[in-house]
Protein backbone atom coordinates (compact mmCIF):
# COMPACT_ATOMS: atom_id res chain seq x y z
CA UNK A 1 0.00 0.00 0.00
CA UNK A 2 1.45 3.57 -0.84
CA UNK A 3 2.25 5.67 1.85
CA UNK A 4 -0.41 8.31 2.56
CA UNK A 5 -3.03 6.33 1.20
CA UNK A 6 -6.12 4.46 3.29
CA UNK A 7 -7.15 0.82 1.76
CA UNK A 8 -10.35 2.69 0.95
CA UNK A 9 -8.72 5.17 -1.17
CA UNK A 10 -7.60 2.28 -2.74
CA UNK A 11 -10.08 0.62 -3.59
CA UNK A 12 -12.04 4.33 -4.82
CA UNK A 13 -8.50 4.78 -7.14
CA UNK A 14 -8.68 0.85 -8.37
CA UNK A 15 -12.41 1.78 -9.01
CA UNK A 16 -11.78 4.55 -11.06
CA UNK A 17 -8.50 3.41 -12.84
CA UNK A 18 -11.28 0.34 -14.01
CA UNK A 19 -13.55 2.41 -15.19
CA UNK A 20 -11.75 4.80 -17.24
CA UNK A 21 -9.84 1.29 -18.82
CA UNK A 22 -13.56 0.10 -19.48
CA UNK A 23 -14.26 3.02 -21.21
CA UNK A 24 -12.74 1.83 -24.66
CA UNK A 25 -14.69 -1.53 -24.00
CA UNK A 26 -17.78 0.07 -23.25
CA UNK A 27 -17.51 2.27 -26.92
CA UNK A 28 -16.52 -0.54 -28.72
CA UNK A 29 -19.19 -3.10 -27.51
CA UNK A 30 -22.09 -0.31 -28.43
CA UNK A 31 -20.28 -1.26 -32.05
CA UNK A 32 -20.19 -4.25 -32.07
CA UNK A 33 -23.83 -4.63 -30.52
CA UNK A 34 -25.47 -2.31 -33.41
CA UNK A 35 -24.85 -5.25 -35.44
CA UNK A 36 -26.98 -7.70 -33.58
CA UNK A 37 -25.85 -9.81 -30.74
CA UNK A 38 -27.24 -13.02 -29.51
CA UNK A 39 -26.28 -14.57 -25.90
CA UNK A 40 -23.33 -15.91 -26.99
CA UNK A 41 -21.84 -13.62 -28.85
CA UNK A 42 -22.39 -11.55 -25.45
CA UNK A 43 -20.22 -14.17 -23.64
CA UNK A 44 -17.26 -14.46 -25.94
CA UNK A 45 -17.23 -10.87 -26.13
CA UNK A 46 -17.73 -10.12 -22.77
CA UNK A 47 -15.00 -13.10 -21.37
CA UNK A 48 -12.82 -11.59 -24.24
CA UNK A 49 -12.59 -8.27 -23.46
CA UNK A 50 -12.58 -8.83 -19.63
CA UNK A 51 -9.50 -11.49 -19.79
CA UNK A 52 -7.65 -9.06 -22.11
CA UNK A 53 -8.12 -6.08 -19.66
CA UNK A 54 -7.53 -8.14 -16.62
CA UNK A 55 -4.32 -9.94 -18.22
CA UNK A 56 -2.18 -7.18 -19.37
CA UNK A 57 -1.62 -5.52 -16.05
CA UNK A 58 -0.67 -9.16 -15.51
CA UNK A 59 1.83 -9.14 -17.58
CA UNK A 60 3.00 -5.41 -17.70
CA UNK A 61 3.81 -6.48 -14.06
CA UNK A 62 5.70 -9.67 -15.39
CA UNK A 63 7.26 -7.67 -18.12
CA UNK A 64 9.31 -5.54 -15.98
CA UNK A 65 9.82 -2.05 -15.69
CA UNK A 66 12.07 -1.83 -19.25
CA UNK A 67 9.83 -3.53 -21.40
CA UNK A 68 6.48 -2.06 -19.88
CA UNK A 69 7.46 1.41 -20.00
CA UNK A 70 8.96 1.23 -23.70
CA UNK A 71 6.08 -0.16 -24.47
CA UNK A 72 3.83 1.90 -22.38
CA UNK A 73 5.14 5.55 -24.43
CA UNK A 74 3.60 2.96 -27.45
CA UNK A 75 1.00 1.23 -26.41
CA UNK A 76 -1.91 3.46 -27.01
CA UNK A 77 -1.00 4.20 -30.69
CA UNK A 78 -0.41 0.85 -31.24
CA UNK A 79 -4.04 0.00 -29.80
CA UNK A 80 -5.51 3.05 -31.66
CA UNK A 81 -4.10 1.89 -35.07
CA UNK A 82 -5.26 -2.06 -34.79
CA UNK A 83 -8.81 -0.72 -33.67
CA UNK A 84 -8.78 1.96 -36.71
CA UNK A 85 -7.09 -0.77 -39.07
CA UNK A 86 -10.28 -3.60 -37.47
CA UNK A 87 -12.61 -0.50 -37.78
CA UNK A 88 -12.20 -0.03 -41.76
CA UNK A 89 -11.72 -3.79 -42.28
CA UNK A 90 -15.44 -4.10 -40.67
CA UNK A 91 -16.61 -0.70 -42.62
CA UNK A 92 -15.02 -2.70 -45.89
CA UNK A 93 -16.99 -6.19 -45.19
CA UNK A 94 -20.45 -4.36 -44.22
CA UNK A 95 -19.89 -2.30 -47.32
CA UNK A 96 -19.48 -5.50 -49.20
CA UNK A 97 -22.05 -7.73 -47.43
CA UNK A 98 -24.65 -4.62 -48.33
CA UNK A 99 -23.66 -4.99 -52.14
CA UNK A 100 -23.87 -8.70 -52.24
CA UNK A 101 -27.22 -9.00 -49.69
CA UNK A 102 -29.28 -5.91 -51.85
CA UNK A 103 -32.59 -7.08 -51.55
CA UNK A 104 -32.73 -10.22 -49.04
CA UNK A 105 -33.80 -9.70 -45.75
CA UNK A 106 -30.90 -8.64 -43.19
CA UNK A 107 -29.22 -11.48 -41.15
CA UNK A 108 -28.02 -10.69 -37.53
CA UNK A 109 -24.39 -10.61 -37.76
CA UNK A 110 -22.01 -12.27 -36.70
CA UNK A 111 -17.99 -11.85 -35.36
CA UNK A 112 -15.57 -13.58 -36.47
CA UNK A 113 -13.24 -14.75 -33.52
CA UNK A 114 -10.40 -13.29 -35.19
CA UNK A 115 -11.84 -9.82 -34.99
CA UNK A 116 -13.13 -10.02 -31.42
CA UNK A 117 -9.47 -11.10 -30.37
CA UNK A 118 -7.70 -8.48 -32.26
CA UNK A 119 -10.23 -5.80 -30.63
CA UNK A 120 -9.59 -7.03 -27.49
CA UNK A 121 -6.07 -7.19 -27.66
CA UNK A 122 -5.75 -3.50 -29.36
CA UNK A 123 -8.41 -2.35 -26.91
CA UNK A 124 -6.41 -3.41 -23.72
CA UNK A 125 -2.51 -3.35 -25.13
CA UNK A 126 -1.77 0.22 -22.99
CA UNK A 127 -2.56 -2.01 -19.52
CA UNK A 128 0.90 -3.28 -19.75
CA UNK A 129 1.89 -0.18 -18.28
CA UNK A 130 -0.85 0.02 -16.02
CA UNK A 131 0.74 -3.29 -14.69
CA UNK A 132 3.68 -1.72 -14.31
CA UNK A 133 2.33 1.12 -12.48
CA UNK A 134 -0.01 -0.52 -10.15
CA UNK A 135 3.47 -2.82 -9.37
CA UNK A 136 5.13 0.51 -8.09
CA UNK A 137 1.93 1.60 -6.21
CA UNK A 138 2.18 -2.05 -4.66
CA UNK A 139 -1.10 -2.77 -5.23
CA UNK A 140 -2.26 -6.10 -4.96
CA UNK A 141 -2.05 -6.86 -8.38
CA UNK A 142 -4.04 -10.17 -8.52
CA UNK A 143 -6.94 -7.93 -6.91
CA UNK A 144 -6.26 -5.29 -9.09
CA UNK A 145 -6.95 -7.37 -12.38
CA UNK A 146 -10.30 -9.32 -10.98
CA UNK A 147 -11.35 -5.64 -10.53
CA UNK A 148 -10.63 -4.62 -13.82
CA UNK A 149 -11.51 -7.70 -15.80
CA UNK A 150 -15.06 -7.29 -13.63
CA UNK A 151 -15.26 -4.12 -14.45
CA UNK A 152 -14.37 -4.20 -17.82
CA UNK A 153 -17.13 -7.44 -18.36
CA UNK A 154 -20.02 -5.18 -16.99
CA UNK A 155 -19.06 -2.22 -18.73
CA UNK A 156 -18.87 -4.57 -21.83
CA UNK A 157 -22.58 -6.12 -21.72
CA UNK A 158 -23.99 -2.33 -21.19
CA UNK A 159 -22.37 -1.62 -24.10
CA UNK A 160 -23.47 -4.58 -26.08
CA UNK A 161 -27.55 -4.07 -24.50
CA UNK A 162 -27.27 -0.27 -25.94
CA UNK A 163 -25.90 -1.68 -28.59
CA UNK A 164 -28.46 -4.01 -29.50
CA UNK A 165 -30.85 -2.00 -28.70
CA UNK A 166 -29.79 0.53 -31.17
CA UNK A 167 -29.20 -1.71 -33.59
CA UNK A 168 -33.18 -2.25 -35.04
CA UNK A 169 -33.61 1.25 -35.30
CA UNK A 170 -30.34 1.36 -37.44
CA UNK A 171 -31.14 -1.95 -39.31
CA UNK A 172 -28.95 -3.50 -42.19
CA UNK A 173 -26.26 -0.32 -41.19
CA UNK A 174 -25.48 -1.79 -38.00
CA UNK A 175 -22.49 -3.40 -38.97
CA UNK A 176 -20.80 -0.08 -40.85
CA UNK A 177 -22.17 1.66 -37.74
CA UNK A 178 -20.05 -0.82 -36.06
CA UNK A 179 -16.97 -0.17 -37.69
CA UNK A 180 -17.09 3.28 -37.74
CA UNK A 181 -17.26 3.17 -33.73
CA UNK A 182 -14.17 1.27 -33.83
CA UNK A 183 -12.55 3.61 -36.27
CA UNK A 184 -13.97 6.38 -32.97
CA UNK A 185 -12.57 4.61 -31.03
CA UNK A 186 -9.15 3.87 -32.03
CA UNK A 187 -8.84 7.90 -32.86
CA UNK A 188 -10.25 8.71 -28.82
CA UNK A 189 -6.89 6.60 -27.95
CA UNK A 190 -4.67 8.11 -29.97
CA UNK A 191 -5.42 11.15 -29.48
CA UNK A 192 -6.16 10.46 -25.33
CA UNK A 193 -9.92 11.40 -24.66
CA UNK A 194 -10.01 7.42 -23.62
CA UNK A 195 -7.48 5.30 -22.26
């Protein structure tokens, strides 16, 4: 525990730290959810995105100070161009999907695993430094990643249920919607309104 600091300030600064690293989650679910979701897709998305965000720290920690923090300075751009690059790949398959369905009724999508593990990974790649960091703050960091893997799963299921729910009223466009949020989304972590 760092000096100065009360466990419930902790746990208030662990709270926050989760929320603002759900954030990206929460954005890119809403995506992803515009598209359609069924109950599974929920879970893989949801366990997805919740074991990336609650691994990195993980291994930012196990990493060591070196690596973490060279890749830290990185790390968001990195993120921010995989989502943007996964953003127009989606924008480029809806756009193609639309040509090929014209006239047949609209199918609820579906992602391809590939996708949801790339998003996940570009969405959570800056928590190796947060690994690092909470390792100098010597927080517990096993704690510290249930939080933010829990965190990051409930953030991602609200964002998948307004998703969803805006989906209908956006119909066959849900999946271009989808990939312009990731595009969003990447560009809000390059240029730091989300982290």
């Amino acid at each position: 525990m760092a000096p100065g600091l009360s466990s419930v300030d902790h746990v208030l600064a662990l709270l926050l730290v989760a929320v603002s690293l759900g954030l990206s989650n929460f954005a890119a679910a809403i995506g992803i959810g515009v598209a359609g979701t069924t109950p599974g897709t929920r879970l893989r998305v949801g366990l997805v995105f919740g074991l990336f965000e609650a691994g990195m720290p993980l291994l930012g920690l196990l990493l060591g100070q070196s690596l973490a923090g060279t890749l830290g300075r990185a790390a968001h751009w990195i993120g921010a161009a995989v989502l943007i690059a996964t953003g127009c790949y989606a924008i480029v398959q809806a756009v193609r999907s639309q040509a090929r369905d014209q006239g047949q009724p609209a199918a609820q999508a579906s992602l391809p695993a590939g996708r949801l593990l790339v998003t996940g990974l570009a969405l959570s790649i800056d928590n190796l430094a947060v690994g690092f960091a909470l390792g100098t703050y010597h927080a517990r960091l096993v704690v510290a990643a249930v939080v933010i893997g829990a965190v990051s799963v409930a953030m991602t299921l609200a964002g998948l249920e307004l998703g969803d729910r805006l989906g209908p009223r956006i119909g066959a466009r849900g999946e271009l919607l989808g990939g312009l949020v990731l595009v969003a989304v990447g560009v809000a972590l390059a240029i730091g309104v989300l982290r």
